[in-house]
Protein backbone atom coordinates (compact mmCIF):
# COMPACT_ATOMS: atom_id res chain seq x y z
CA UNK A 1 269.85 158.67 69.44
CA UNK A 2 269.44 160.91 72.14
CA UNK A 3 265.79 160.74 71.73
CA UNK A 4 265.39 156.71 71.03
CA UNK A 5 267.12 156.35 74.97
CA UNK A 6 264.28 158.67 75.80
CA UNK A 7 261.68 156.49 74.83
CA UNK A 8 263.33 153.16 75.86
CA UNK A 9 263.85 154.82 79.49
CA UNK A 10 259.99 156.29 79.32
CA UNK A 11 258.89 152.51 78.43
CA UNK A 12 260.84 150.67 81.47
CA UNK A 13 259.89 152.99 83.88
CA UNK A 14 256.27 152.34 83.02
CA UNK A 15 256.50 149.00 82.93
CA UNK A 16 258.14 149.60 86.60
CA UNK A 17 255.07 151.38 87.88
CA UNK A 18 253.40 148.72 86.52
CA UNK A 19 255.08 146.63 88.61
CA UNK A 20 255.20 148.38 92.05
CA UNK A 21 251.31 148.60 91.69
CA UNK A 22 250.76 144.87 91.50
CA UNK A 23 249.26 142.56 88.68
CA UNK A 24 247.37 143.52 86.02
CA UNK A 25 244.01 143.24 87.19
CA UNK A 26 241.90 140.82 85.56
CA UNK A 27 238.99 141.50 83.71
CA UNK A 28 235.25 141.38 86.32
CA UNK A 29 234.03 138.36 86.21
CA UNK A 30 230.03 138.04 85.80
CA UNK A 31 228.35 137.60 89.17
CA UNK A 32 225.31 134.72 88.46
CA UNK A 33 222.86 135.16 91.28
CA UNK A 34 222.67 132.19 93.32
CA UNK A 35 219.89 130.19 92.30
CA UNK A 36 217.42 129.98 95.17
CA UNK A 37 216.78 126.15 95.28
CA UNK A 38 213.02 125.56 95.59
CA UNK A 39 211.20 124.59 98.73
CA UNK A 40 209.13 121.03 97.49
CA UNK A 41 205.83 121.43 98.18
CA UNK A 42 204.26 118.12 99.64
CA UNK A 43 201.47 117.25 96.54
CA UNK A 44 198.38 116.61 98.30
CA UNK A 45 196.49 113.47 96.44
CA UNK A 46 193.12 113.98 96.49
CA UNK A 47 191.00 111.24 98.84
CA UNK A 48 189.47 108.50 96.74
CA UNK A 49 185.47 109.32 96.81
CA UNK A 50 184.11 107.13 99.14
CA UNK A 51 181.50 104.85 97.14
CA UNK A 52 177.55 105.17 98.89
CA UNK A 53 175.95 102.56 99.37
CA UNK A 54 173.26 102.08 97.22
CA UNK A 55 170.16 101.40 99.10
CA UNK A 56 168.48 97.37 97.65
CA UNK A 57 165.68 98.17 96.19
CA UNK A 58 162.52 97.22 98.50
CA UNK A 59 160.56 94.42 96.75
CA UNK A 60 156.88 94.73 97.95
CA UNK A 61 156.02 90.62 98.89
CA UNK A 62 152.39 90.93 98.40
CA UNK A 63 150.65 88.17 100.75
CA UNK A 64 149.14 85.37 98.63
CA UNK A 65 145.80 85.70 98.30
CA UNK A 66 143.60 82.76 100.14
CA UNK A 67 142.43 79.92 98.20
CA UNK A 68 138.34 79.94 98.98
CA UNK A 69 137.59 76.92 100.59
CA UNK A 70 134.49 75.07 99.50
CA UNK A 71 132.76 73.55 102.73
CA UNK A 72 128.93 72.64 103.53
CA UNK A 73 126.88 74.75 105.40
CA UNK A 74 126.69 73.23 108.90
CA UNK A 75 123.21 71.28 108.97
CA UNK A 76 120.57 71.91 111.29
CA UNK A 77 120.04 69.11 114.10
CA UNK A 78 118.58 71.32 116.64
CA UNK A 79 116.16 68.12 117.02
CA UNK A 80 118.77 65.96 118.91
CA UNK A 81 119.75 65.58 122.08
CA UNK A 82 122.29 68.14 122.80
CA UNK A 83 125.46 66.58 124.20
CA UNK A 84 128.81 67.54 123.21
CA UNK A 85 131.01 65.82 120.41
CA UNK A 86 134.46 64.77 121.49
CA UNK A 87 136.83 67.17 121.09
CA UNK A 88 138.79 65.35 117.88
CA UNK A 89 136.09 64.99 115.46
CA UNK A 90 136.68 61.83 113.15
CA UNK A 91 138.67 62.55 109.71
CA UNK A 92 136.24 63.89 106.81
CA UNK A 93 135.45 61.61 103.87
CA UNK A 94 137.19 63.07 100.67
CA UNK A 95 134.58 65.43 99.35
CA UNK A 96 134.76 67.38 95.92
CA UNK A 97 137.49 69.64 95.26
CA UNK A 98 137.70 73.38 95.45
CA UNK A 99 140.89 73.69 93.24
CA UNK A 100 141.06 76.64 91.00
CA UNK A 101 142.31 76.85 87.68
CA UNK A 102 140.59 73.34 85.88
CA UNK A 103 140.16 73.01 82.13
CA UNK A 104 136.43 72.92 81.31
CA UNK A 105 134.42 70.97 78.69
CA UNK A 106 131.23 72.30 77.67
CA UNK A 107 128.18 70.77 78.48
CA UNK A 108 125.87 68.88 76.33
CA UNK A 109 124.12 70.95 74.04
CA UNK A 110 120.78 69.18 73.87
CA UNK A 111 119.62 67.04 77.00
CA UNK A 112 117.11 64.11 75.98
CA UNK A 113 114.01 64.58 77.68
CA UNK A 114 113.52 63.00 81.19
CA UNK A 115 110.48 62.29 83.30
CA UNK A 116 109.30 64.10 86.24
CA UNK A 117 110.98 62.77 89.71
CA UNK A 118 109.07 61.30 92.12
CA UNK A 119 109.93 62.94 95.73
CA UNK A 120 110.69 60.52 98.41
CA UNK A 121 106.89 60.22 101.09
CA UNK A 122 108.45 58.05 103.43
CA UNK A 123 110.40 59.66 105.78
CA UNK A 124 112.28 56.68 106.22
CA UNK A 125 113.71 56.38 103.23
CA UNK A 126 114.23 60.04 102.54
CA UNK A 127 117.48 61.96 102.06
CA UNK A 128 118.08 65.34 103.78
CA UNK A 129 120.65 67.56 104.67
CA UNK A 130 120.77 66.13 108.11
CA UNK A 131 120.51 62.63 107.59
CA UNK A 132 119.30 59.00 105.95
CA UNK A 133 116.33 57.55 106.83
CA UNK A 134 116.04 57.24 110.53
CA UNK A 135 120.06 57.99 111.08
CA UNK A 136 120.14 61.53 111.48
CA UNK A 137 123.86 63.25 112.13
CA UNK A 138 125.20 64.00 115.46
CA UNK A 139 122.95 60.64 116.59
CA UNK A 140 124.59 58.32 118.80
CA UNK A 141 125.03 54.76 117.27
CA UNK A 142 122.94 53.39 120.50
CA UNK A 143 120.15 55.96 119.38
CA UNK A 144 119.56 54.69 116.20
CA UNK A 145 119.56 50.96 117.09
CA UNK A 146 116.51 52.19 119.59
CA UNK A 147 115.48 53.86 116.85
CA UNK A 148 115.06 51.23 113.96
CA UNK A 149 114.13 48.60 115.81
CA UNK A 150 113.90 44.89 115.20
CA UNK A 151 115.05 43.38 111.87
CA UNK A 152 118.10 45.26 111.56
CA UNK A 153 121.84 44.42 111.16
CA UNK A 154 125.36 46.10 111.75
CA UNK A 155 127.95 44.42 110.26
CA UNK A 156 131.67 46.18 109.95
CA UNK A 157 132.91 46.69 106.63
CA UNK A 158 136.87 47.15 107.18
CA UNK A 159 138.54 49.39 104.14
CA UNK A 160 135.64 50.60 102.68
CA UNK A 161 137.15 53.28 101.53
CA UNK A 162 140.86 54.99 101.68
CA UNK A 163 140.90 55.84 105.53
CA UNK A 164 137.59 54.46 106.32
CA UNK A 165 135.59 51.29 107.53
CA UNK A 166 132.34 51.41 107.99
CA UNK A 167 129.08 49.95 109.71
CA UNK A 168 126.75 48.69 107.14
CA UNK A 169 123.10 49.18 108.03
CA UNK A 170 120.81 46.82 106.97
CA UNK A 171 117.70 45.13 106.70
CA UNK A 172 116.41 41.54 105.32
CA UNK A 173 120.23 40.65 103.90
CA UNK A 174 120.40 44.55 101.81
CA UNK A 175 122.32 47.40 102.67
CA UNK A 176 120.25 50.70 103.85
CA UNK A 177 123.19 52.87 104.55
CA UNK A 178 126.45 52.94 105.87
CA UNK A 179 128.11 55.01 108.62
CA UNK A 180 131.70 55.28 107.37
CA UNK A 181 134.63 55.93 110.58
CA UNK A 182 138.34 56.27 110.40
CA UNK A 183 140.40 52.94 110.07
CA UNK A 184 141.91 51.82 113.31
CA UNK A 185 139.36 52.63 115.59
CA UNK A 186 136.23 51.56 117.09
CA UNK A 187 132.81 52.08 116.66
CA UNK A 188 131.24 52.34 120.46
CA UNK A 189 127.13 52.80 120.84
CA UNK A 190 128.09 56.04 122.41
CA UNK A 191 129.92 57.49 119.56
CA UNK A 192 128.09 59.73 117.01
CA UNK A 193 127.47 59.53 113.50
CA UNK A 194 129.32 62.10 111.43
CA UNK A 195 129.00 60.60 108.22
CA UNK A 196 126.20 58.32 106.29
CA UNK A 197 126.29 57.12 102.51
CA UNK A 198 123.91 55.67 100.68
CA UNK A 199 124.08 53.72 97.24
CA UNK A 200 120.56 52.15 97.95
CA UNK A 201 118.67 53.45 95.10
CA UNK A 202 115.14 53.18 97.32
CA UNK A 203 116.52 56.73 99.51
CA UNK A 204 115.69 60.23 97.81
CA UNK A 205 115.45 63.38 98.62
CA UNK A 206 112.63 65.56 98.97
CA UNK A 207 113.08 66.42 95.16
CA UNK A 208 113.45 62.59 94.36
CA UNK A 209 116.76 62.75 93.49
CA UNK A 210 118.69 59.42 94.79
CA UNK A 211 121.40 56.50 93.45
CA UNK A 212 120.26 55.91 90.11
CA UNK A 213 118.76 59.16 89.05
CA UNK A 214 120.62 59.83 85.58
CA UNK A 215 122.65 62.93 85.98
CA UNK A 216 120.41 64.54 83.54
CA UNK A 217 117.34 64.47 85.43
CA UNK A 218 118.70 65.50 88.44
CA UNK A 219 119.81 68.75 86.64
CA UNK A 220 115.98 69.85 86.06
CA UNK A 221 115.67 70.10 90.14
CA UNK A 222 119.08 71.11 90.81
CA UNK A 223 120.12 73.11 88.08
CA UNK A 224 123.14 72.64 85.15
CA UNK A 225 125.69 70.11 86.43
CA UNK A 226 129.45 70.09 86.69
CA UNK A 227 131.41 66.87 86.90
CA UNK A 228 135.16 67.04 88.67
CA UNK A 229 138.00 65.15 89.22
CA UNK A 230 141.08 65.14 91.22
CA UNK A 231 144.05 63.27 90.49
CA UNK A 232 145.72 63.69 94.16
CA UNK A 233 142.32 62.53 95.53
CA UNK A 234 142.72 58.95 93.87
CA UNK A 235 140.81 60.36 90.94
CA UNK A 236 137.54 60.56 92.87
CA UNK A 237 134.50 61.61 91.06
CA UNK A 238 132.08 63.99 92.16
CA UNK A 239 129.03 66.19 90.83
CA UNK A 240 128.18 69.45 91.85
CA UNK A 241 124.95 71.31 90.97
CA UNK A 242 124.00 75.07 90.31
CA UNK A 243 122.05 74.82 92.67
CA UNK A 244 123.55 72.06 95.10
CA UNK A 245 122.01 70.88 98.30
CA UNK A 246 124.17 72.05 101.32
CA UNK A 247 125.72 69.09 103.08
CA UNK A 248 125.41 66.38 100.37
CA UNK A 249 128.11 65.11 97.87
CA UNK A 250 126.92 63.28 94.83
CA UNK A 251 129.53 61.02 93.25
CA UNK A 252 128.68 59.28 89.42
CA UNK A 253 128.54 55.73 88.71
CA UNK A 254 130.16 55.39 85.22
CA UNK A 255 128.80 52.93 83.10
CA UNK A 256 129.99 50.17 81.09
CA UNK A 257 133.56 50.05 80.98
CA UNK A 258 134.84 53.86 81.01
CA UNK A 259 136.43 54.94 84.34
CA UNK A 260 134.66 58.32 84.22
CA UNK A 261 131.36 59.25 83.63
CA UNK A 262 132.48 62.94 82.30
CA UNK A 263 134.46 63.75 79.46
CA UNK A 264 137.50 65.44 80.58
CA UNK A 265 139.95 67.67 77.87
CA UNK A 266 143.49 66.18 77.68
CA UNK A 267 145.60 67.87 80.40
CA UNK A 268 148.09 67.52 83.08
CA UNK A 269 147.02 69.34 85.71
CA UNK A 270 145.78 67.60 88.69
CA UNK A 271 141.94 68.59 89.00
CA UNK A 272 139.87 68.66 86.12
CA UNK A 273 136.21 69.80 85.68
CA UNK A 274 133.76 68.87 82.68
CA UNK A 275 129.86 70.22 82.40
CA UNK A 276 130.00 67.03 79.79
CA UNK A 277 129.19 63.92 80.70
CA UNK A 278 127.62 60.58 79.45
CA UNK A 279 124.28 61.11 78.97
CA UNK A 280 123.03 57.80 80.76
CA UNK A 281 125.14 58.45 83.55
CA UNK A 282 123.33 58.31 86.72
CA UNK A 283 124.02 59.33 90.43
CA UNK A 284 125.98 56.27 91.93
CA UNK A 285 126.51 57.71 95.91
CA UNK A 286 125.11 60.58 98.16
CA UNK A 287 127.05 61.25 101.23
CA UNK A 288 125.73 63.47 103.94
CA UNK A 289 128.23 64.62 106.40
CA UNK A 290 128.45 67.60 109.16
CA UNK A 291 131.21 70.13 108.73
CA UNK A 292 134.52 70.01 110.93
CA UNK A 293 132.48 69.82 113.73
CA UNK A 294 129.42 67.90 114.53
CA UNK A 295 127.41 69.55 117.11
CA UNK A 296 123.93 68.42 118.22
């Protein structure tokens, strides 16, 4: 008994201490470091590459290259008097083209045989590359009237061809020769002739080639010939010669009905050239004419 007080006293006198000391403590509680909030970095974006121009390629513009132009040599008139032209020289009569590029026809292959020419004696009626007959380029019109004399006549031929009337020089009723000048204007005595044409068939030249020679023949003094046409230049006929007289322009007379005395290939381009031709085609005009400018 004694001994059960005993403990009961022991227990409430801990249980005092207990009390005089405080609360029970509680258990530690487990300190979490404080989380150290991050510091946000600012993200840099990378520029966007800036795009180089490509440099445009250079295109090399090569210059075109310059069509050859075809002209006579200037002839040689040393022999007249030597007084200035005007400074506008009269327009040029169409002569053959120079175009590039034509379709050909070959020539005949076998010529017919043709007779010897007879050159022209009479230096009247001779062809050069300086004149017809007694006309001679660069010549005043008053000149030759002094010149031929009695007998002769000048009528005007208006529109004798595109651009161009013309004086018609003739004798007893037939035409000689004409000196062809631009439409609209006047023929004084104290202009000069730039131009003469022929279709009389009693002018040559020294060779004896005139109107009326066959095409043929002519080629035995002048060498193979080569008809040409041009369709922008009203379809004008002309024949030129290996070996072609400077200053003179030979135009065909076609025969019968046909329009042409060559034989052109089917095409469309404007200027054709043929080395075939009718054989009894003959030489229907010769033209003799000074270049841009005629100068005594």
């Amino acid at each position: 008994m004694k001994r059960q007080i005993y403990r009961t006293l022991s227990l409430l006198l801990a249980i005092g201490l207990l009390n005089a000391c405080g609360k029970k403590p509680q258990p530690p509680t487990a300190l979490n470091p404080p989380t150290a909030t991050p510091t946000p970095v600012a993200t840099v974006q990378p520029s966007p590459p800036v795009a180089t121009p490509t440099p445009s390629p250079t295109v090399a513009v090569s210059s075109p290259k310059p069509v050859p132009q075809v002209s006579p040599s200037t002839p040689s008139i040393s022999a007249l008097p030597t007084i200035t032209y005007p400074s506008q020289p009269p327009l040029s009569i169409p002569q053959p083209s120079a175009s590039p590029i034509p379709p050909t026809t070959k020539a005949n292959p076998k010529p017919d045989p043709l007779s010897k020419l007879n050159p022209a004696t009479d230096p009247a009626r001779q062809i050069t590359t300086v004149g017809i007959g007694e006309a001679k380029i660069g010549m005043t019109f008053k000149e030759l009237k002094e010149k031929v004399g009695s007998g002769f006549e000048f009528p005007i031929k208006p529109s004798f061809i595109e651009g161009f009337d013309a004086i018609a020089v003739t004798k007893a009723g037939t035409v000689q020769y004409y000196i062809p000048y631009p439409t609209g204007t006047n023929f004084t005595d104290s202009d000069r002739i730039q131009h003469l044409l022929t279709d009389n068939p009693n002018y040559r030249t020294q060779q004896g080639v005139g109107p009326g020679t066959p095409i043929g023949q002519a080629t035995t003094v002048y060498g193979g010939a080569t008809l040409s046409m041009s369709k922008e230049n009203e379809s004008r006929e002309f024949i030129n010669f290996d070996r072609h007289p400077n200053g003179l322009a030979f135009r065909p007379k076609p025969l019968g009905k046909r329009n042409f005395a060559g034989d052109y290939p089917e095409s469309n381009d404007d200027y054709l050239k043929t080395q075939k031709y009718d054989k009894k085609a003959a030489i229907g005009q010769i033209t003799v004419s000074c270049d841009d400018k005629c100068e005594p």
